[in-house]
Protein backbone atom coordinates (compact mmCIF):
# COMPACT_ATOMS: atom_id res chain seq x y z
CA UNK A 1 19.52 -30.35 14.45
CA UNK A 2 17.56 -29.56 11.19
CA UNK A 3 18.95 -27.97 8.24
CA UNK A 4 16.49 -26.16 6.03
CA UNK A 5 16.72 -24.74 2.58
CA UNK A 6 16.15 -21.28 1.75
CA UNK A 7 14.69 -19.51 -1.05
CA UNK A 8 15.58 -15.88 -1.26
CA UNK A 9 12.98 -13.16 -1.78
CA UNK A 10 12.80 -10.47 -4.41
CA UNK A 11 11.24 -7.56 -4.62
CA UNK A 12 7.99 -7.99 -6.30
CA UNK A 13 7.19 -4.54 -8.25
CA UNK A 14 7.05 -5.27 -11.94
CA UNK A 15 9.96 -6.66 -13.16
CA UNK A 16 12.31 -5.74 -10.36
CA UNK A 17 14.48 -8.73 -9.23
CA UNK A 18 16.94 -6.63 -6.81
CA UNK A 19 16.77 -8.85 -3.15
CA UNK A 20 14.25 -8.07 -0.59
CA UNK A 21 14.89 -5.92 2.25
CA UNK A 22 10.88 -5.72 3.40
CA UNK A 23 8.42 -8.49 4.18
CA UNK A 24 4.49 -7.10 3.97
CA UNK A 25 2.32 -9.77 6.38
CA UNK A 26 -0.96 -10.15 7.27
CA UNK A 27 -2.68 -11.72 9.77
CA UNK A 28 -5.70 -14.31 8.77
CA UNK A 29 -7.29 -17.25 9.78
CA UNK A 30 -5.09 -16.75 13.28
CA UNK A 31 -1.89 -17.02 11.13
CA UNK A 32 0.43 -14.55 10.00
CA UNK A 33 0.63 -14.94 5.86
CA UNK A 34 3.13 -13.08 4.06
CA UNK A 35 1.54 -11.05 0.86
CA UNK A 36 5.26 -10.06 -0.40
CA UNK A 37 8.77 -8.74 -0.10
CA UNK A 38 10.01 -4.85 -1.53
CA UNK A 39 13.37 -3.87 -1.79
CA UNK A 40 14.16 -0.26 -0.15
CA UNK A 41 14.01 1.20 -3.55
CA UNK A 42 10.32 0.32 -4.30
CA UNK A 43 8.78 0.28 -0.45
CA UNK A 44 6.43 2.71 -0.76
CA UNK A 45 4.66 1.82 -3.94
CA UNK A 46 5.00 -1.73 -3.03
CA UNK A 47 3.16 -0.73 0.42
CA UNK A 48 0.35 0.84 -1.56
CA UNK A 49 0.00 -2.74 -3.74
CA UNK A 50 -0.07 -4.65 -0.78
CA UNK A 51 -2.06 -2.77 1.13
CA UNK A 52 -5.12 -2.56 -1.71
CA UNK A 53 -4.33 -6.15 -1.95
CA UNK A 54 -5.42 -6.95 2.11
CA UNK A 55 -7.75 -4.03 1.82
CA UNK A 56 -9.85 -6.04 -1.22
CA UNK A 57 -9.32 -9.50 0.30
CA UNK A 58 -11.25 -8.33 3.55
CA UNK A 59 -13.81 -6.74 1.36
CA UNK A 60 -14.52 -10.13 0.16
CA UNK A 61 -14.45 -12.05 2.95
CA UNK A 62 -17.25 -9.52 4.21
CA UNK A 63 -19.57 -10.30 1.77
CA UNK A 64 -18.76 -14.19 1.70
CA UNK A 65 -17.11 -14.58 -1.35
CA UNK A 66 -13.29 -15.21 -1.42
């Protein structure tokens, strides 16, 4: 048996510290990576971050830079 600690998420828009109901992942490197968590209150503008955030990463992995 193992017994693990664990760290509880937030939501990460501005200075929002209600728990996380959402994890946003992404896939890289032939892991999955977690970019962030959202609470149900900010999901969609959190989705928009996150997504520009992946979106721009890619970008620059295209062009070799990281």
């Amino acid at each position: 048996m193992e017994i693990n600690e664990i760290y509880p998420n937030f939501c990460k828009n501005d200075s929002c510290f209600k728990p996380a109901e959402y994890r946003f992942t992404d896939y890289k490197d032939g892991k999955t990576i977690t970019l962030g968590y959202s609470c149900q209150e900010h999901l969609v503008e959190n989705q928009k971050m996150f997504k520009e955030i992946s979106k721009s990463k890619k970008e620059r992995g295209k062009n070799g830079s990281r």
